[in-house]
Protein backbone atom coordinates (compact mmCIF):
# COMPACT_ATOMS: atom_id res chain seq x y z
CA UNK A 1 -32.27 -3.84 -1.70
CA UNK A 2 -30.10 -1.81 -3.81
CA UNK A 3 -28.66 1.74 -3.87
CA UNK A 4 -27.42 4.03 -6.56
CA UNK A 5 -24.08 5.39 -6.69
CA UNK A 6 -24.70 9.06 -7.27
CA UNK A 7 -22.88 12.35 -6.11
CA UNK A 8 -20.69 11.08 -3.68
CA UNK A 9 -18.26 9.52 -6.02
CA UNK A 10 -19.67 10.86 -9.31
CA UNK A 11 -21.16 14.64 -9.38
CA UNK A 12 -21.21 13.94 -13.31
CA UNK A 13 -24.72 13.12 -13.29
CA UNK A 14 -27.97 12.68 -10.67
CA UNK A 15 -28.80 9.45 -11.81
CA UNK A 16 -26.36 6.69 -13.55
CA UNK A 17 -27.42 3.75 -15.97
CA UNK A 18 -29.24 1.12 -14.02
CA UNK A 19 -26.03 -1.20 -13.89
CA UNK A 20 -24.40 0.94 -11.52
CA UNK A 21 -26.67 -0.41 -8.95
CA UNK A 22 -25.13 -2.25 -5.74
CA UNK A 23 -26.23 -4.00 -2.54
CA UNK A 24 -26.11 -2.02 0.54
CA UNK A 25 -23.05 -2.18 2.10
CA UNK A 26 -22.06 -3.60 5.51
CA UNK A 27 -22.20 -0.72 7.98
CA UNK A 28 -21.27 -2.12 10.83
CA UNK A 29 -18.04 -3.68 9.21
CA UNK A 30 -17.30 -0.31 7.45
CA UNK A 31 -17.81 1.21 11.12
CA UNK A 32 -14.63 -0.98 12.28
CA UNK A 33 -12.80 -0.53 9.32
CA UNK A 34 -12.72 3.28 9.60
CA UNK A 35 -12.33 3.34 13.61
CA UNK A 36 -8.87 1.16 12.88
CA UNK A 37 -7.46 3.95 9.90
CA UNK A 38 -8.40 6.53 12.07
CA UNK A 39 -6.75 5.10 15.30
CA UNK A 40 -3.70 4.71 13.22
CA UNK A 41 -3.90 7.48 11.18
CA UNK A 42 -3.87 5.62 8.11
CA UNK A 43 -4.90 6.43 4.07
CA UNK A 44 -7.13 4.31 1.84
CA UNK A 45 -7.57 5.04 -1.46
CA UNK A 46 -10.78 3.78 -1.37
CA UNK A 47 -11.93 6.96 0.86
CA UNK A 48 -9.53 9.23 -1.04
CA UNK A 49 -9.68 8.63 -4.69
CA UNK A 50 -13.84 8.54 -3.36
CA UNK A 51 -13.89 4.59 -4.96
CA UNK A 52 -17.32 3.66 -5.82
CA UNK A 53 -16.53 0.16 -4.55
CA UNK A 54 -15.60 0.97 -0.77
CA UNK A 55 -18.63 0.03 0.61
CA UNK A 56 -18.34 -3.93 -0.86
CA UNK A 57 -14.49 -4.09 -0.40
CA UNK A 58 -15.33 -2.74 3.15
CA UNK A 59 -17.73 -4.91 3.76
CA UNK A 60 -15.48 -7.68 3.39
CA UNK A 61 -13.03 -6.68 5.15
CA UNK A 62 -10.76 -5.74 2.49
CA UNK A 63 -9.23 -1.96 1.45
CA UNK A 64 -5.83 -0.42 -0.68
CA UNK A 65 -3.42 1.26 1.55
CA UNK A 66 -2.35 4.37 0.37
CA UNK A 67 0.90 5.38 2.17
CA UNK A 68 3.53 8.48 1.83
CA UNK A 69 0.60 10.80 2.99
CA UNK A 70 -2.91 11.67 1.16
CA UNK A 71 -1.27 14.97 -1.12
CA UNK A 72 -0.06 13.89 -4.36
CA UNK A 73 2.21 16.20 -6.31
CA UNK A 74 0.33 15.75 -9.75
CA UNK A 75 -3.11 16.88 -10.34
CA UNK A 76 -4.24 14.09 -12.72
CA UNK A 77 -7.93 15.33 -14.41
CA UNK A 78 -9.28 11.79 -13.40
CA UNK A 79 -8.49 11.58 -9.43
CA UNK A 80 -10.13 13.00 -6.45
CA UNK A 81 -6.36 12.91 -4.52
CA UNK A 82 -5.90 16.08 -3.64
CA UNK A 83 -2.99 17.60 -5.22
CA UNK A 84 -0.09 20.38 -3.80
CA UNK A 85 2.67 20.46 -1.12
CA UNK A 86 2.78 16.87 0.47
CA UNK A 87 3.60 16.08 3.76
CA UNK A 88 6.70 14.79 5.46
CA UNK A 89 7.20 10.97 4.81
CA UNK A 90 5.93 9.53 8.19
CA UNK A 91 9.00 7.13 9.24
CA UNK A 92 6.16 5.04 11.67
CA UNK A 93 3.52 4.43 8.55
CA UNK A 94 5.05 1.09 7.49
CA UNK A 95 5.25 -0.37 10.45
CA UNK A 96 1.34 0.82 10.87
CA UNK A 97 0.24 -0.63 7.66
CA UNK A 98 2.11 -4.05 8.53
CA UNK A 99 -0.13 -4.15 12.03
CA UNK A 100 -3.22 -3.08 10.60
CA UNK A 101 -2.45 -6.07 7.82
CA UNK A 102 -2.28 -8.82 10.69
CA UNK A 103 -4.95 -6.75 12.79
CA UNK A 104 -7.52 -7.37 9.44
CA UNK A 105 -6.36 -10.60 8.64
CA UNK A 106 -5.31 -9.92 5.23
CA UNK A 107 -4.03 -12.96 3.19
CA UNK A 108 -4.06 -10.33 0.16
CA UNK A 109 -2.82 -6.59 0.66
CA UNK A 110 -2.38 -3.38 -2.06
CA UNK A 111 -0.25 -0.68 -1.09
CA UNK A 112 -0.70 2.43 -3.39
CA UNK A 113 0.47 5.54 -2.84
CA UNK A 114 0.67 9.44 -4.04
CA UNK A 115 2.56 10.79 -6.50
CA UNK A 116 6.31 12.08 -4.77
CA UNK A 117 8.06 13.83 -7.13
CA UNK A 118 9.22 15.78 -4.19
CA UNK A 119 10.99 12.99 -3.02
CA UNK A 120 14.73 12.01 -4.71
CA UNK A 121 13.25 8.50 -5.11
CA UNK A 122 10.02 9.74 -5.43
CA UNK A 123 9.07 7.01 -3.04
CA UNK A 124 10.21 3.71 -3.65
CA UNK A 125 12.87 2.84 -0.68
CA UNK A 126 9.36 3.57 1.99
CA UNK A 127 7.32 1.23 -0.48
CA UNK A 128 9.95 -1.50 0.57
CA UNK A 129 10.15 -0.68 3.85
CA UNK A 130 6.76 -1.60 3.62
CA UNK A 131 6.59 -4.66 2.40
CA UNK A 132 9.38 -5.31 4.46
CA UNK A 133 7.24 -4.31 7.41
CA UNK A 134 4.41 -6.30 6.27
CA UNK A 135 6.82 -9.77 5.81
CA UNK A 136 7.81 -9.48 8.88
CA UNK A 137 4.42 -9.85 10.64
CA UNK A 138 2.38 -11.84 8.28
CA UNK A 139 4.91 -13.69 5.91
CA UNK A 140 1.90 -15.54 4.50
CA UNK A 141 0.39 -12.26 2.79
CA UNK A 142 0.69 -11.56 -1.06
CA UNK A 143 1.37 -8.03 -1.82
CA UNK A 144 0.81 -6.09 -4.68
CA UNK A 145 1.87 -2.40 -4.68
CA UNK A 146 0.76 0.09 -7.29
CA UNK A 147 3.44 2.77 -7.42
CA UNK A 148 3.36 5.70 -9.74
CA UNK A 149 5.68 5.95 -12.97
CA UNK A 150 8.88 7.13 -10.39
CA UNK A 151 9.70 9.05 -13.30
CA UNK A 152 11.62 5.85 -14.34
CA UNK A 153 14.51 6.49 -12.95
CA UNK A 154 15.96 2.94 -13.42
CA UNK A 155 17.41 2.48 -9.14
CA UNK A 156 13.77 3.17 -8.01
CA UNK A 157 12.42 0.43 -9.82
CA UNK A 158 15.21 -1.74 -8.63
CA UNK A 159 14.37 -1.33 -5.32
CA UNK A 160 11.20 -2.16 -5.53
CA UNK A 161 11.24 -5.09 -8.44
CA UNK A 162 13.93 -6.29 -4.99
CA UNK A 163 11.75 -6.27 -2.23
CA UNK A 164 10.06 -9.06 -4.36
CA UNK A 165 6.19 -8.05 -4.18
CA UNK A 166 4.00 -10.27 -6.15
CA UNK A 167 1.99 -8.03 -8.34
CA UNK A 168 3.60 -5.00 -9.22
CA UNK A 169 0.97 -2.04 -11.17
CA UNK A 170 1.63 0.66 -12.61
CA UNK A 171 -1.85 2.25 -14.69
CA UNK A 172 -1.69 3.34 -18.05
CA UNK A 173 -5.11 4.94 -17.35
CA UNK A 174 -5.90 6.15 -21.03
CA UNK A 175 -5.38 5.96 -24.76
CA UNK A 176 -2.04 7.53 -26.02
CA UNK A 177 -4.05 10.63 -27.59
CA UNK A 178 -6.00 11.90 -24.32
CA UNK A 179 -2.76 10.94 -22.20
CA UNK A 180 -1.63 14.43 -21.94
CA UNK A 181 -4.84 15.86 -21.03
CA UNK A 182 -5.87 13.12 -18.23
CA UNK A 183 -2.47 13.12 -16.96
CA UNK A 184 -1.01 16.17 -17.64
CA UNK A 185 2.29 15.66 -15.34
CA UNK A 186 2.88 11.98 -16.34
CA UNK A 187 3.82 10.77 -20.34
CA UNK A 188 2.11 7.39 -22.29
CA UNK A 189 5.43 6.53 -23.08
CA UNK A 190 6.93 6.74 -20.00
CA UNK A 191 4.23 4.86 -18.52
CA UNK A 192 5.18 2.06 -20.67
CA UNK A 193 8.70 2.11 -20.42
CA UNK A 194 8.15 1.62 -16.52
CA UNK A 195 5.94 -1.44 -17.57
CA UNK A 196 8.28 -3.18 -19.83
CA UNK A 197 11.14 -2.50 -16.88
CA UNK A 198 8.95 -4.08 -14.67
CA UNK A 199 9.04 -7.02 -16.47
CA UNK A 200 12.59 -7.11 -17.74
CA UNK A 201 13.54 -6.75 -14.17
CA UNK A 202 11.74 -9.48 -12.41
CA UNK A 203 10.35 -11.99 -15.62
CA UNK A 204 8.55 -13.85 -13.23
CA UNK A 205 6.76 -11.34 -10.96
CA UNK A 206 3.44 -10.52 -12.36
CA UNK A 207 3.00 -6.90 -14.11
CA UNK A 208 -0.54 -4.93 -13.93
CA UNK A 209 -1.86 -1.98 -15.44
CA UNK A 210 -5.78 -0.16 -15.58
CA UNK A 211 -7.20 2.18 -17.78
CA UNK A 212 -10.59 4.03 -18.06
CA UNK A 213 -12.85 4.31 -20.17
CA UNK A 214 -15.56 7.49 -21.46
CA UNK A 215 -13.41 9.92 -21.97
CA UNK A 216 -13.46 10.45 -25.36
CA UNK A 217 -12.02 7.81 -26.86
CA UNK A 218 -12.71 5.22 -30.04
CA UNK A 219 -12.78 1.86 -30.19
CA UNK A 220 -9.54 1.55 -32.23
CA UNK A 221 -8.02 3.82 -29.94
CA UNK A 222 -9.06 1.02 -27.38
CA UNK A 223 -7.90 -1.97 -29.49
CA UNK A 224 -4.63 -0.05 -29.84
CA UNK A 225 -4.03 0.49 -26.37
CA UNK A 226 -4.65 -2.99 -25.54
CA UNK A 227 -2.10 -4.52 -27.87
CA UNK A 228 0.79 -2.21 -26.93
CA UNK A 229 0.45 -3.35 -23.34
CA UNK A 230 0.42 -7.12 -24.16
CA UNK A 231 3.53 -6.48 -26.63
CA UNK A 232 5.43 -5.58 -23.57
CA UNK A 233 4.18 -8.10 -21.54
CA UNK A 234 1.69 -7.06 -19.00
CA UNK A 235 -0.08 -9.85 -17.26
CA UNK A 236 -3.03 -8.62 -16.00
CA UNK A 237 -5.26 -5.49 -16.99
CA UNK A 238 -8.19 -3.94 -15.89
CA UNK A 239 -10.97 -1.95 -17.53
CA UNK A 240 -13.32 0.73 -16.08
CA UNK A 241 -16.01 3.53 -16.67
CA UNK A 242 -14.50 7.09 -15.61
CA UNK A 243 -16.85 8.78 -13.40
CA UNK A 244 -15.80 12.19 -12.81
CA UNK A 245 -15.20 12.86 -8.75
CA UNK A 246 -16.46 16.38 -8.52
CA UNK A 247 -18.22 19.20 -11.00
CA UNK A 248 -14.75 21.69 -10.45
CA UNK A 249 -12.84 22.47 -13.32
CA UNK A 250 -9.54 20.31 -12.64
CA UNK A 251 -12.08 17.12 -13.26
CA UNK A 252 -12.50 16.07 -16.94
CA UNK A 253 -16.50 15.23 -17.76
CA UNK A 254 -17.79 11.64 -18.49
CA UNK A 255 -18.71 11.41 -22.24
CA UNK A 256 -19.83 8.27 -23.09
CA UNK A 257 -21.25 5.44 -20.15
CA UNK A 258 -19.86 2.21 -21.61
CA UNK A 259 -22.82 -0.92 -21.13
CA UNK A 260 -22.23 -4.34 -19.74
CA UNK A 261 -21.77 -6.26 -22.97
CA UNK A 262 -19.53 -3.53 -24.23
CA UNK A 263 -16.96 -4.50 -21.03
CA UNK A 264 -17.53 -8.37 -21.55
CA UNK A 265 -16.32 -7.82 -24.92
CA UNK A 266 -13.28 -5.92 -23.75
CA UNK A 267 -12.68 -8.55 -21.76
CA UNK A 268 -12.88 -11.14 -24.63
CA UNK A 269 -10.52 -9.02 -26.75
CA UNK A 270 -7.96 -8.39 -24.19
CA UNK A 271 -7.50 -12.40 -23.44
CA UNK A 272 -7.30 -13.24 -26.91
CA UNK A 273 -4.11 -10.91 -26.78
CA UNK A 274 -2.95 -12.75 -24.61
CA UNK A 275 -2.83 -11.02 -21.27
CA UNK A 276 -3.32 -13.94 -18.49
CA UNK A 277 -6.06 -12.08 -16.45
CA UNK A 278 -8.61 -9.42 -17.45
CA UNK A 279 -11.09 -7.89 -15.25
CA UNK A 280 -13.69 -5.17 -17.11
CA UNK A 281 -16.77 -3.59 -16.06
CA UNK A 282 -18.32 -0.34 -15.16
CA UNK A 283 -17.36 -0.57 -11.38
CA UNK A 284 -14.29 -2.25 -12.06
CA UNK A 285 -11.01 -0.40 -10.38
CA UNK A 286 -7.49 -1.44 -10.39
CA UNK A 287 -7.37 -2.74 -6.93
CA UNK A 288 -11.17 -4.14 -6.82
CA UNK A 289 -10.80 -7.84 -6.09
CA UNK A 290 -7.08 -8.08 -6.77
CA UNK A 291 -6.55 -11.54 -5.62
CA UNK A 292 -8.24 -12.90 -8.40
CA UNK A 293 -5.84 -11.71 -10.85
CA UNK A 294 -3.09 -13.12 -9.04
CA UNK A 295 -4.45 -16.31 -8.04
CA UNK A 296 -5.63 -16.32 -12.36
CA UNK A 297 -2.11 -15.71 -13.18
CA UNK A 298 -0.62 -18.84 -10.77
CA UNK A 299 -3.08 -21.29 -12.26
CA UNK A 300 -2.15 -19.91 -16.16
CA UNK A 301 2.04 -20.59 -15.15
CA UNK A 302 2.91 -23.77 -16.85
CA UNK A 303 4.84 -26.52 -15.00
CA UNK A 304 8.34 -25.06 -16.54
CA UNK A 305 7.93 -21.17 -15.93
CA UNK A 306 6.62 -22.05 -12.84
C-alpha cells in the first residue's frame, strides 16, 4: 500500500507525479519517536522544515536534530522554519540531544540548526558543545552537523572544523542567479567561501552541500552549479525537487517537477566531476540517509589519504 504526499508538506499542488508515492510509514515507531522529543523538548527538522521523508526516517528509527530553538532569523522562500525573534539558547539542549542519541541507539546522528544571526557566533561554540555532549555518551557515533553560512566569520568555523565532526554541510540550495531570491538574507558566494574553508580547514573531514531543484532554473545553470562546488572540493552533494511548504506569499511556487531519469542523470554528471558521493531524486533531502554518503566517502579514501 502506498500513500501520496500531498498538502501536508507541499500545498503546491493536490496531486504530485506518481513517483512521489511512498509506503506507509511505521506509526507505532513514529508514536515513540515523537513521545521522546516531546518529553525532552526537543526540535527535528524533519517535523519543522515539514520533510516529506519523516515518516520512513521515523520509521527507522532515525531523525536530524535541530538545536538552538525552532525560530530562525532568516526567512529563506524555500523553508517552512518559521522565521523572527528566536529564543534564548537553552544551556540543557546538548546534553538532551546527547541522551536522546544513546536513548535511540544512533550509530549515525545530524545536528542542524536555525539560522542565529542574533547570536555573536551565530551558533557555533553550542554546535560543539554538542558534539561534545554526544562523544561523551556514545563515542562510537558519527556526526555530521549542518550549520548555516555563520556569516563566515573565520573563528566560528574554527570551532567547529575543531570539535572534529565527520561530515560537515553547509547547502548551497540553488543556482547563483535565483540565490538572492530563495535566500534573500544569505549570498552564493558566501556560501561557497564557507565551503572551500571547510575544506582548507580540516582536508580530511568530509564537506557536504544540497541544492533544489524546480525553481526556475536551466540545465546549464545546473551543470554550472555542479562544477563550482567540485572545484572547491565538496565531497558529497545532494539533489532534490523543491516542493513549496505552504500557498502564503513568503513561499516561492514549484515550476517545473523534475522525473526520475532526469535525477539519475544528475547523479551521473555530478560523479563524473568528481564529487565522491551523490545522492539525487525527487524525495531526496540533505540529511535523508546520510550514512551512506559517509560510509561512500570511507570506501573512495585511498590507502595514503586515508
Amino acid at each position: 500500500m502506498v500513500h501520496i504526499v500531498q498538502d501536508n508538506y507541499s500545498s503546491e499542488v493536490h496531486n504530485l507525479p506518481a513517483w512521489f508515492k511512498q509506503d506507509i510509514p511505521d506509526m507505532g515507531q513514529i508514536g515513540k519517536m515523537k513521545s521522546l522529543f516531546r518529553s525532552s523538548g526537543l526540535h527535528t527538522v524533519c517535523e519543522s522544515a515539514r520533510c516529506p521523508n519523516m515518516g520512513k526516517c521515523w520509521g527507522r528509527g532515525v531523525a536530524t536534530f535541530m538545536i538552538l530553538g525552532e525560530i530562525c532569523t532568516r526567512a529563506c522562500r524555500f523553508c517552512a522554519v518559521r522565521a523572527g525573534r528566536p529564543q534564548a539558547v537553552d544551556p540543557k539542549e546538548p546534553r538532551q540531544i546527547a541522551q536522546a542519541v544513546r536513548q535511540l541507539n544512533l550509530r549515525y546522528v545530524v545536528i542542524t540548526s536555525v539560522a542565529r544571526d542574533d547570536l555573536e557566533d551565530e551558533g557555533a561554540q553550542h554546535f560543539v558543545e554538542t558534539i561534545e555532549a554526544i562523544r561523551e555518551v556514545m563515542p562510537q557515533t558519527k556526526i555530521e552537523v549542518l550549520v548555516p553560512d555563520f556569516s563566515n566569520k573565520i573563528e566560528s568555523l574554527k570551532k567547529l572544523v575543531a570539535a572534529g565532526p565527520e561530515v560537515v554541510s553547509h547547502n548551497i540550495e540553488t543556482v547563483r542567479r535565483l540565490a538572492h531570491d530563495v535566500r534573500p538574507q544569505a549570498d552564493h558566494d558566501r556560501s561557497l567561501e564557507v565551503l572551500k574553508n571547510f575544506k582548507r580547514l580540516a582536508p580530511t573531514m568530509f564537506a557536504k552541500t544540497s541544492f533544489m531543484v524546480g525553481l526556475g532554473e536551466t540545465m546549464e545553470e545546473i551543470d554550472d552549479l555542479m562544477k563550482e562546488l567540485s572545484l572547491i572540493g565538496c565531497d558529497i552533494l545532494t539533489i532534490g525537487q523543491y516542493l513549496a511548504p505552504t500557498r502564503g506569499r513568503r513561499h516561492l511556487r514549484v515550476n517545473h517537477f523534475y522525473t526520475p531519469q532526469e535525477f539519475e542523470d544528475f547523479k551521473k554528471r555530478g560523479l563524473a566531476l568528481g564529487f565522491k558521493h551523490v545522492m539525487s531524486g525527487p524525495l531526496v533531502r540533505s540529511s535523508f540517509i546520510a550514512e551512506e554518503g559517509y560510509k561512500d566517502c570511507l570506501g573512495k579514501l585511498s590507502p595514503l589519504n586515508g
